[in-house]
N, C-alpha and C. Protein backbone atom coordinates (compact mmCIF):
# COMPACT_ATOMS: atom_id res chain seq x y z
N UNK A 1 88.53 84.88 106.98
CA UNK A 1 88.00 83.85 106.10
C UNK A 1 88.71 83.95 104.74
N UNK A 2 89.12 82.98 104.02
CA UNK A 2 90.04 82.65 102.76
C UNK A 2 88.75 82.96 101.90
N UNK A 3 89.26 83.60 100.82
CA UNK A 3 88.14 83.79 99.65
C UNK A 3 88.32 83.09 98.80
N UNK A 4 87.35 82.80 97.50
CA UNK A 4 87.57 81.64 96.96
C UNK A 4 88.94 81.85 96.25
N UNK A 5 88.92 83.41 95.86
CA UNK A 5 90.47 83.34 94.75
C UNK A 5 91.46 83.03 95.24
N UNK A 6 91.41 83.30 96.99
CA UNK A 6 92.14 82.52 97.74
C UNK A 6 92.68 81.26 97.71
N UNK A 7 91.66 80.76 97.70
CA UNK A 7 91.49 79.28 98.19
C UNK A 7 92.13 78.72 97.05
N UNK A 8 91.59 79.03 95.81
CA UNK A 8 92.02 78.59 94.27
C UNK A 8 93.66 78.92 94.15
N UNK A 9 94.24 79.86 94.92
CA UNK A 9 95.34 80.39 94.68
C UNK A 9 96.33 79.53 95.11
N UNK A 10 95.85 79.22 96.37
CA UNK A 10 96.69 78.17 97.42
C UNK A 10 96.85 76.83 96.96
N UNK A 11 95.42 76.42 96.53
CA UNK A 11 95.49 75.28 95.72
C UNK A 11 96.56 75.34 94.57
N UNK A 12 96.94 76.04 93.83
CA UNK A 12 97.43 76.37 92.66
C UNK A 12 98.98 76.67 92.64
N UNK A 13 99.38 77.30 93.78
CA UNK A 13 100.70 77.97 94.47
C UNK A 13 100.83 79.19 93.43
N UNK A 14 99.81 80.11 93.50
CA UNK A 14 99.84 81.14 93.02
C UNK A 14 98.98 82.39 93.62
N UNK A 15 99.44 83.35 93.35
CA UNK A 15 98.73 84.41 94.24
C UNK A 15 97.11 84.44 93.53
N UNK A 16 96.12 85.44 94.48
CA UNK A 16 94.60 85.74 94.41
C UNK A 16 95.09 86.55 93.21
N UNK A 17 95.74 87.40 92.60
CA UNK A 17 95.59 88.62 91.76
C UNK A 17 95.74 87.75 90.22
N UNK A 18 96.72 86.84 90.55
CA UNK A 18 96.77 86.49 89.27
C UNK A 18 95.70 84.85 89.11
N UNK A 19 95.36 84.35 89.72
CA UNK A 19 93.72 83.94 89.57
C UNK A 19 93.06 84.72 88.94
N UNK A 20 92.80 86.11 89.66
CA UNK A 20 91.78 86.96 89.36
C UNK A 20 92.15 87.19 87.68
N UNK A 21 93.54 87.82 87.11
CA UNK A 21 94.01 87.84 85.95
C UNK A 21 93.29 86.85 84.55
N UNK A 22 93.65 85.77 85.09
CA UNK A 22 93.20 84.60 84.20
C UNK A 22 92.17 84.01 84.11
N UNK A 23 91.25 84.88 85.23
CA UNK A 23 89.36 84.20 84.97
C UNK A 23 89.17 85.71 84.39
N UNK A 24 89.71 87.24 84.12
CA UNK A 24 88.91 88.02 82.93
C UNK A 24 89.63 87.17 81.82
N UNK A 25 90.61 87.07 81.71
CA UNK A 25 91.08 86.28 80.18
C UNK A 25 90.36 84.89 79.74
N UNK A 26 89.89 84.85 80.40
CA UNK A 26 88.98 84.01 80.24
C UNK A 26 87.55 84.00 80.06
N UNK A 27 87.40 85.04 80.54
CA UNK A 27 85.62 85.75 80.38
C UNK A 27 86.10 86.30 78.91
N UNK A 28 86.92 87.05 78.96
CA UNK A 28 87.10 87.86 77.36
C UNK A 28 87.28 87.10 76.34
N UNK A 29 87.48 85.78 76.22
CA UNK A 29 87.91 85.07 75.20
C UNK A 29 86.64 83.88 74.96
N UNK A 30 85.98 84.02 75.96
CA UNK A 30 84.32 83.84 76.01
C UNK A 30 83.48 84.47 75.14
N UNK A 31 84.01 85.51 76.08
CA UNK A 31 82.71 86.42 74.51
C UNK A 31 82.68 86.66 73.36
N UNK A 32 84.50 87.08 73.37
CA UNK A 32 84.97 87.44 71.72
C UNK A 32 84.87 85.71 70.98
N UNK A 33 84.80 84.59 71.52
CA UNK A 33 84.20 83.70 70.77
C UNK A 33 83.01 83.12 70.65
N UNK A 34 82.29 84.13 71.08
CA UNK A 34 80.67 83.26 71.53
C UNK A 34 80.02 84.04 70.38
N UNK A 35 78.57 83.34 70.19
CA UNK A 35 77.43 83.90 69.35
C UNK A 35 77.26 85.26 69.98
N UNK A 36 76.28 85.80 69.35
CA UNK A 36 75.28 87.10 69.71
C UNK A 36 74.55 86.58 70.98
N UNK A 37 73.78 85.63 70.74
CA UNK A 37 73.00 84.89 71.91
C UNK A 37 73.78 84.39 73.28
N UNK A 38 74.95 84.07 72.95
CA UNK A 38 76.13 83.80 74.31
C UNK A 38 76.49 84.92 74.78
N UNK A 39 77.18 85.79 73.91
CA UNK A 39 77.48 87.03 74.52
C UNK A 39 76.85 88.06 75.55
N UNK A 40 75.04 88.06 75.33
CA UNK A 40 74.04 88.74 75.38
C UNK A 40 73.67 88.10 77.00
N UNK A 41 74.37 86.79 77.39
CA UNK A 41 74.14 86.12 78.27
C UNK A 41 75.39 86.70 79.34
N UNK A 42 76.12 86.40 78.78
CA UNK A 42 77.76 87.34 79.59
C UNK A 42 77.68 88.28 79.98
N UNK A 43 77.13 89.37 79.00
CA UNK A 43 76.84 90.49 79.13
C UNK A 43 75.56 90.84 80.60
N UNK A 44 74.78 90.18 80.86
CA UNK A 44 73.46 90.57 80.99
C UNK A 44 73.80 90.07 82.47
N UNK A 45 75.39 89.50 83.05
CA UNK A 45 75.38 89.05 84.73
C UNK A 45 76.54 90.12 85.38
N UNK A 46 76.60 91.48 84.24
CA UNK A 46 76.97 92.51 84.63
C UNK A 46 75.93 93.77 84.90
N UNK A 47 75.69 94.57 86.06
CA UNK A 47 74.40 95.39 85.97
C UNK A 47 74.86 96.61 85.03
N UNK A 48 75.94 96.78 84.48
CA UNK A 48 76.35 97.79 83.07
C UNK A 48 76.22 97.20 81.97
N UNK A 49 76.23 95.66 81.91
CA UNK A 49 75.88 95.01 81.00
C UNK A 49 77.44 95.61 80.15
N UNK A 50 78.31 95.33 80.52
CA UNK A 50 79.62 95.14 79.94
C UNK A 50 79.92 93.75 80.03
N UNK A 51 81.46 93.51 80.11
CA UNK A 51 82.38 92.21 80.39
C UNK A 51 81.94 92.49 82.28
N UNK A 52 81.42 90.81 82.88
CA UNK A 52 81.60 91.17 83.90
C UNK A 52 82.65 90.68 84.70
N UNK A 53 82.68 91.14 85.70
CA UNK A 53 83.80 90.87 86.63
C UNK A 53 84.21 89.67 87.02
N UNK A 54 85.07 89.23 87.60
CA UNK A 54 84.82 87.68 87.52
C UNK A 54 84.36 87.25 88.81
N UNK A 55 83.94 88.14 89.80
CA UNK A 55 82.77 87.76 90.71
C UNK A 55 81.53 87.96 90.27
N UNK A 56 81.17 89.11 89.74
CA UNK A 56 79.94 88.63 88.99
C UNK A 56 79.95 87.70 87.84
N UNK A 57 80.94 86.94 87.24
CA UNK A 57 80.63 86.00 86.37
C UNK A 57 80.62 84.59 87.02
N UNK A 58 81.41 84.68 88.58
CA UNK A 58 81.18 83.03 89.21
C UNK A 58 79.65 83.13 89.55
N UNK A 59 78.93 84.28 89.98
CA UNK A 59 77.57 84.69 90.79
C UNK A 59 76.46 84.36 89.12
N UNK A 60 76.97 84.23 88.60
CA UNK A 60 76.12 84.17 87.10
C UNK A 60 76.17 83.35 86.63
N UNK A 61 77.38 82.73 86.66
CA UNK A 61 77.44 80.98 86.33
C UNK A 61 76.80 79.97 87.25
N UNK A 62 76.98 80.14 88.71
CA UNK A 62 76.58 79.41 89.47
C UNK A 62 74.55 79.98 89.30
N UNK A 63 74.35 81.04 88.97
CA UNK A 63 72.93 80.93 88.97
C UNK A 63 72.16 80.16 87.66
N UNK A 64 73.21 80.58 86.71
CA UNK A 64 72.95 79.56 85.51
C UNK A 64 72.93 77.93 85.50
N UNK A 65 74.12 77.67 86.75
CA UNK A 65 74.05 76.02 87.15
C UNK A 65 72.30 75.86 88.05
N UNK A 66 71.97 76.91 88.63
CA UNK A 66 70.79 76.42 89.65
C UNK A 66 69.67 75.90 88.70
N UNK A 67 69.49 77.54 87.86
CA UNK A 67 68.52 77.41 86.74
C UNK A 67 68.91 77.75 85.45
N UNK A 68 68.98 76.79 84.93
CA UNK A 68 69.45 77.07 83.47
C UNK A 68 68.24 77.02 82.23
N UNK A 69 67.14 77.31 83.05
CA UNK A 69 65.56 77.62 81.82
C UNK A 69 65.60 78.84 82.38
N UNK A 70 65.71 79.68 83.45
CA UNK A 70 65.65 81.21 83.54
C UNK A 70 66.98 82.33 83.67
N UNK A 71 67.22 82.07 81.69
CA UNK A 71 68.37 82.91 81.80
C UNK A 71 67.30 84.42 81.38
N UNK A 72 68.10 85.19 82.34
CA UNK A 72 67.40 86.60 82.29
C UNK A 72 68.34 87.68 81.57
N UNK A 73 67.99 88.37 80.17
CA UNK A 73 69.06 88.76 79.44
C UNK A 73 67.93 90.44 79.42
């Protein structure tokens, strides 16, 4: 089964690793420009509560698309 970074890759004509590359550069440039209150949200769809991964940040975004009144920080 193709995974999504896959799938995105193929679409793209670029490999899964460097997908993967450019969604943390993209999480990181999220946070380092977000409020206290955004950040705290980024932070909080990692269970270290660091920068998360960018499978846990599609798994956190997409739960934020389901429900976006129960952000859990």
């Amino acid at each position: 089964m193709e995974t999504l970074f896959e799938k995105i890759a193929t679409e793209n004509q670029t490999t899964p690793e460097e997908v993967q590359a450019e969604i943390i550069a993209a999480i990181q440039a999220a946070i380092e420009q977000s409020d206290a209150a955004t950040q705290e949200i980024w932070h909080s769809m990692s269970p270290d509560h660091k920068m998360p991964t960018p499978e846990e940040a599609v798994i956190g975004i997409m739960a934020l698309l389901v429900n976006p009144n129960e952000i859990v920080l």
